[in-house]
N, C-alpha and C. Protein backbone atom coordinates (compact mmCIF):
# COMPACT_ATOMS: atom_id res chain seq x y z
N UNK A 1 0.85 -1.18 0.00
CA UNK A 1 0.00 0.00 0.00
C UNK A 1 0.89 1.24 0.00
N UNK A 2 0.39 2.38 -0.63
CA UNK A 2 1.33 3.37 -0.97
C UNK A 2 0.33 4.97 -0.23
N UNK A 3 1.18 5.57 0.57
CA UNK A 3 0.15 6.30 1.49
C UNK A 3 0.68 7.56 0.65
N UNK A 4 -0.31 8.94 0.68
CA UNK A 4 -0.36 10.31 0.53
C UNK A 4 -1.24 10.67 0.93
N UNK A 5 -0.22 11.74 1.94
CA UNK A 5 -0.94 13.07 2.62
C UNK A 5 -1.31 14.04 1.81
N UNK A 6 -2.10 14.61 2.13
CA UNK A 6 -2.86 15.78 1.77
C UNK A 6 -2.26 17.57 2.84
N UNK A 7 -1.68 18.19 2.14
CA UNK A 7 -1.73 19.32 2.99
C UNK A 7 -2.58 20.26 2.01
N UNK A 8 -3.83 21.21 2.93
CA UNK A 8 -4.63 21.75 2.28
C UNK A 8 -5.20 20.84 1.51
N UNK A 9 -6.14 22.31 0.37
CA UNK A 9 -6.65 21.59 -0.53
C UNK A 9 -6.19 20.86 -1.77
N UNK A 10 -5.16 21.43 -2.02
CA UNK A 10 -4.40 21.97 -3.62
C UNK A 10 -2.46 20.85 -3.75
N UNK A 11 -2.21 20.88 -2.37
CA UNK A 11 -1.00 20.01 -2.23
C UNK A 11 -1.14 18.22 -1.29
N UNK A 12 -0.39 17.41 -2.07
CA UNK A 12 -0.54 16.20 -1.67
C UNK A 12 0.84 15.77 -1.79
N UNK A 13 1.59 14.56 -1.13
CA UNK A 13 2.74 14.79 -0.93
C UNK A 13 2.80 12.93 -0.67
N UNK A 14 3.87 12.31 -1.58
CA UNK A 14 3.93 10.74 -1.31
C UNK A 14 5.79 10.48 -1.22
N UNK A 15 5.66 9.61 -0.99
CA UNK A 15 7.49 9.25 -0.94
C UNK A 15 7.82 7.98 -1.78
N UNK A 16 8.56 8.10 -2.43
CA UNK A 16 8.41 6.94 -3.18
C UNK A 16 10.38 6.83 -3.63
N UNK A 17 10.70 5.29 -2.90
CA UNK A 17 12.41 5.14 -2.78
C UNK A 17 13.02 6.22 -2.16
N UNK A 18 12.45 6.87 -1.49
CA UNK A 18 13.50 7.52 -0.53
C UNK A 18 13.29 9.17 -0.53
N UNK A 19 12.53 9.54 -1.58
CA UNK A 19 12.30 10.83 -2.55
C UNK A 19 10.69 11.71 -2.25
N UNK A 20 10.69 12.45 -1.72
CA UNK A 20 9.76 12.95 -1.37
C UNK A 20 8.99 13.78 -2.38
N UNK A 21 7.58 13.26 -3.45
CA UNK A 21 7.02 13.89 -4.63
C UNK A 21 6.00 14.67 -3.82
N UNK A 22 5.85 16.12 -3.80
CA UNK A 22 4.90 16.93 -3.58
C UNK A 22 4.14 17.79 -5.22
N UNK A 23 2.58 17.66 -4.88
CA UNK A 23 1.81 17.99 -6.27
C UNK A 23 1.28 18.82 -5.41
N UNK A 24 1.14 19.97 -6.35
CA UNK A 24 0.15 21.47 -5.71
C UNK A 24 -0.34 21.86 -7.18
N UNK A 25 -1.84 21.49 -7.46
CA UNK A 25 -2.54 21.92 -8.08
C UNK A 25 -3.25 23.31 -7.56
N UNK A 26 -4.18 23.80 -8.52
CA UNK A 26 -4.98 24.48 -8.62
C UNK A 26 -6.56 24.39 -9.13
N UNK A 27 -7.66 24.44 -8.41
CA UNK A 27 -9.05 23.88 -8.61
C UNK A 27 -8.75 22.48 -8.92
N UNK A 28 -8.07 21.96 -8.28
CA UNK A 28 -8.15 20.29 -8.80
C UNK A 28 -7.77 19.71 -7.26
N UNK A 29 -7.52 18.22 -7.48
CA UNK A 29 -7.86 17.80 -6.91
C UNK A 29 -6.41 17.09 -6.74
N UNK A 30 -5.31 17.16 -5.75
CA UNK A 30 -3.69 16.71 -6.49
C UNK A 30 -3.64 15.11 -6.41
N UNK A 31 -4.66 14.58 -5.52
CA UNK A 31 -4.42 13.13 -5.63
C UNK A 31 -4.46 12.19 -7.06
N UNK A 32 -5.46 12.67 -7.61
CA UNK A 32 -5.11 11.95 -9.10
C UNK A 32 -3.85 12.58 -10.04
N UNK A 33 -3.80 13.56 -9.58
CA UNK A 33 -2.42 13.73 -10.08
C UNK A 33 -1.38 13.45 -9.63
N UNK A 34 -0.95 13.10 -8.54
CA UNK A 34 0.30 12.99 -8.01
C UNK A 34 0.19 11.05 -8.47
N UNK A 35 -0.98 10.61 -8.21
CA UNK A 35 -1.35 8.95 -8.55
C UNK A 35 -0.57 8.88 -10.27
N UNK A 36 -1.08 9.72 -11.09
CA UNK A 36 -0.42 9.90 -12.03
C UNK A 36 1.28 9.71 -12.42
N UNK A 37 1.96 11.00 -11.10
CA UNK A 37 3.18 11.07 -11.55
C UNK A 37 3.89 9.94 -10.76
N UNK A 38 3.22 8.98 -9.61
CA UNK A 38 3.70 7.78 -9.21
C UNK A 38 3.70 6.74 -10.11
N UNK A 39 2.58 6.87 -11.18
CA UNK A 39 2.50 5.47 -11.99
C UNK A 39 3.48 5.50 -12.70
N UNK A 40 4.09 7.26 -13.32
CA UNK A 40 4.84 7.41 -14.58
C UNK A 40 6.26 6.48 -13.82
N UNK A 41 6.76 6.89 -12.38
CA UNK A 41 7.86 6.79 -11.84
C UNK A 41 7.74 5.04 -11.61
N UNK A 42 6.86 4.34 -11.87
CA UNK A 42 7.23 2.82 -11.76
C UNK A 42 6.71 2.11 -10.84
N UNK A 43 5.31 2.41 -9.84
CA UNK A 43 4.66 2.24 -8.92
C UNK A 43 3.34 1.69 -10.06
N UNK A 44 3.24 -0.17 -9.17
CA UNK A 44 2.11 -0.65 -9.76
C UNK A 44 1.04 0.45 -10.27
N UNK A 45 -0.18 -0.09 -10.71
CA UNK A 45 -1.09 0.88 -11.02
C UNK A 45 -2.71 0.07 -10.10
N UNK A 46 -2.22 -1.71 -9.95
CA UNK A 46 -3.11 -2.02 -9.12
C UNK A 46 -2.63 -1.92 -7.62
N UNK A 47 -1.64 -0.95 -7.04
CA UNK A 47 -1.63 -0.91 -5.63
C UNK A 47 -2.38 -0.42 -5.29
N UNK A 48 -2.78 -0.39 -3.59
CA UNK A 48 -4.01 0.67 -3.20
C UNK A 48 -2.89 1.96 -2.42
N UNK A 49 -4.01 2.75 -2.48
CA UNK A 49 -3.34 4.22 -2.26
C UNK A 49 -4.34 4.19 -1.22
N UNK A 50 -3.42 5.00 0.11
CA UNK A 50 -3.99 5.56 1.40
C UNK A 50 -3.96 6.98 1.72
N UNK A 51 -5.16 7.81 1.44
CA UNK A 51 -4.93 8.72 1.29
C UNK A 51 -5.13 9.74 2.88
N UNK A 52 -4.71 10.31 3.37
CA UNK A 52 -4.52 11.16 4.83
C UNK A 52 -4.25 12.18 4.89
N UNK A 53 -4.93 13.07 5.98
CA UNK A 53 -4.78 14.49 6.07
C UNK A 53 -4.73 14.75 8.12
N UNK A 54 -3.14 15.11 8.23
CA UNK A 54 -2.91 15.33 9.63
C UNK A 54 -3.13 13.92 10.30
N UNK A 55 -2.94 12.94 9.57
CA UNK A 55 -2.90 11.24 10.47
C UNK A 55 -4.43 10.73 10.31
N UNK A 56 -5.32 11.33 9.78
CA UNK A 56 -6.61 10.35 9.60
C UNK A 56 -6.67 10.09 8.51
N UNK A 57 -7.52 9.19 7.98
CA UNK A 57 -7.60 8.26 6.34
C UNK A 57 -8.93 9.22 6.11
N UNK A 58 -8.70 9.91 4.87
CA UNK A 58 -10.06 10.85 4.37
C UNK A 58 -10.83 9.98 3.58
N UNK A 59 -10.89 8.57 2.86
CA UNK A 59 -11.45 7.72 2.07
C UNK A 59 -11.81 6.92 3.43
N UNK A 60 -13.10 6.38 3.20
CA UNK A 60 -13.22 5.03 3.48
C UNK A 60 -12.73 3.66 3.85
N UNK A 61 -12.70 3.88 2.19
CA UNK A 61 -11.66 2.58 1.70
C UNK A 61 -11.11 3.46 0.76
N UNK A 62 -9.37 2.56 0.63
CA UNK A 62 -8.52 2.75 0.40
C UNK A 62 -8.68 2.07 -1.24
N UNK A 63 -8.30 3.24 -2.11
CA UNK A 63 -8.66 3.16 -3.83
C UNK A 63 -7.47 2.57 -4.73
N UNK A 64 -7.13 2.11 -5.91
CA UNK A 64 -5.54 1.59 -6.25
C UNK A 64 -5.45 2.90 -6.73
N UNK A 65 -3.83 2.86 -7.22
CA UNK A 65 -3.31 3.97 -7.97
C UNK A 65 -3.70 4.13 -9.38
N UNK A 66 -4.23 3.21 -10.21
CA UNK A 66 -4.78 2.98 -11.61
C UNK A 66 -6.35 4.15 -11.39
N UNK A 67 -7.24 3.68 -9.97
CA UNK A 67 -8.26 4.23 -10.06
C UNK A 67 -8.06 5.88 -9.98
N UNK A 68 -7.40 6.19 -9.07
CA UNK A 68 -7.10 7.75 -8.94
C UNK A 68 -6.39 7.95 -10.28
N UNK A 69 -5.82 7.63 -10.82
CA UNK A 69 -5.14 8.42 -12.08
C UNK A 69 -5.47 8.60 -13.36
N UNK A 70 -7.32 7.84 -13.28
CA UNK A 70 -8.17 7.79 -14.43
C UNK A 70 -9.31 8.81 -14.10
N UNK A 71 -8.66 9.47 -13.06
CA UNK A 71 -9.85 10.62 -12.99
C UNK A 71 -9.46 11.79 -12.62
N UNK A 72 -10.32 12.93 -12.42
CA UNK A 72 -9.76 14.46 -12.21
C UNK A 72 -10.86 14.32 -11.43
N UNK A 73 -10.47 15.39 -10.09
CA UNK A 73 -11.77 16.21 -9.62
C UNK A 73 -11.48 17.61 -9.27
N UNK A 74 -12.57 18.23 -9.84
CA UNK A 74 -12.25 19.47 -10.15
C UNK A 74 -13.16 20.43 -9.93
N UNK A 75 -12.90 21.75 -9.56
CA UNK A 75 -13.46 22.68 -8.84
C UNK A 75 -14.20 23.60 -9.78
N UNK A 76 -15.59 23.49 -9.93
CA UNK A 76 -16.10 24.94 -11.01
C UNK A 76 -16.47 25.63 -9.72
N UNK A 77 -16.70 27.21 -10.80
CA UNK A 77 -17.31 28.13 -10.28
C UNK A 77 -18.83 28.04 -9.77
N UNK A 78 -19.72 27.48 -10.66
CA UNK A 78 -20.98 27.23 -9.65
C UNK A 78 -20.95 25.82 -9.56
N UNK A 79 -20.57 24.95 -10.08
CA UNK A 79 -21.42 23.43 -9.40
C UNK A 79 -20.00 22.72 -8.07
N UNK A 80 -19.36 23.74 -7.59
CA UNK A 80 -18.64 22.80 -6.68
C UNK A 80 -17.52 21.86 -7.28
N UNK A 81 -17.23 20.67 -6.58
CA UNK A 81 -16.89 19.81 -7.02
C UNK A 81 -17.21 18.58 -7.68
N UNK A 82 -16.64 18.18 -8.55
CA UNK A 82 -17.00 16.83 -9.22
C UNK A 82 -16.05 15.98 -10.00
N UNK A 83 -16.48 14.84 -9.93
CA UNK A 83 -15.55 13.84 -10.47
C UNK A 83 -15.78 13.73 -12.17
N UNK A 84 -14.66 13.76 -13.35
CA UNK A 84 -14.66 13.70 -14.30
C UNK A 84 -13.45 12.98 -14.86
N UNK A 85 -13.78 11.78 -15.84
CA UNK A 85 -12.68 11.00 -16.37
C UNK A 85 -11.52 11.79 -16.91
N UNK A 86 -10.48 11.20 -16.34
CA UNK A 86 -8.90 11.92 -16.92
C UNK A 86 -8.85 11.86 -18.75
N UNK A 87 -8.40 13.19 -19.00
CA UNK A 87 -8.15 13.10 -20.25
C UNK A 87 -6.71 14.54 -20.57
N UNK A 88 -5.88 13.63 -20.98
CA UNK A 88 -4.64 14.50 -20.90
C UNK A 88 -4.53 15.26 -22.43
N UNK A 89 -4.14 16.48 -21.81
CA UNK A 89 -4.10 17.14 -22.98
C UNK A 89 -3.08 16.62 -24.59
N UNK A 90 -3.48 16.91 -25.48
CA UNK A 90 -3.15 16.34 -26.91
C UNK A 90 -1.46 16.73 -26.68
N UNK A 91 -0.91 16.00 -27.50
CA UNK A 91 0.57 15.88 -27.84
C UNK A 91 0.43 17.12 -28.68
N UNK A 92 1.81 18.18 -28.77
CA UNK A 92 2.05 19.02 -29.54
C UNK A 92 1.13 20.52 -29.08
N UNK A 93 0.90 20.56 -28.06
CA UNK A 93 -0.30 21.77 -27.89
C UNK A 93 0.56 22.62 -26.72
């Protein structure tokens, strides 16, 4: 199992071989992203991820890294938050 903290809303922070990866988005959500830049770095994609803020587990249950990195959640101006399938921007743009 592969744990990341959450500081705030916007930064999430995992360790992976020794190396400490911190993601600080904006209106998003950094856990699927940082799930992202763990998969690129060589971390299964079916591990589960434990996600925590100040020592408590903010999930339930604990999600793999494949599931967080196939999605965005993201902040509009009127509807709040919501979950929407990952789609990375086009090559060459």
């Amino acid at each position: 199992m592969h744990h990341i903290e959450l500081f705030g809303s916007y930064t999430a922070a995992a360790t992976l071989s020794g190396e400490e990866i911190t993601i600080t988005t904006t209106r998003k959500d950094p856990v699927p992203v940082l799930c992202r830049e763990l998969i690129n770095r060589g971390i299964d994609p079916n591990q589960l991820v434990n996600v925590s803020r100040a020592g408590q587990s903010v999930w339930k249950a604990d999600l793999t890294a494949g599931y967080w990195a196939g999605i965005d959640i993201i902040e509009g101006d009127r509807d709040g938050l919501r979950t929407v399938k990952y789609r990375p921007f086009p090559k060459g743009i």
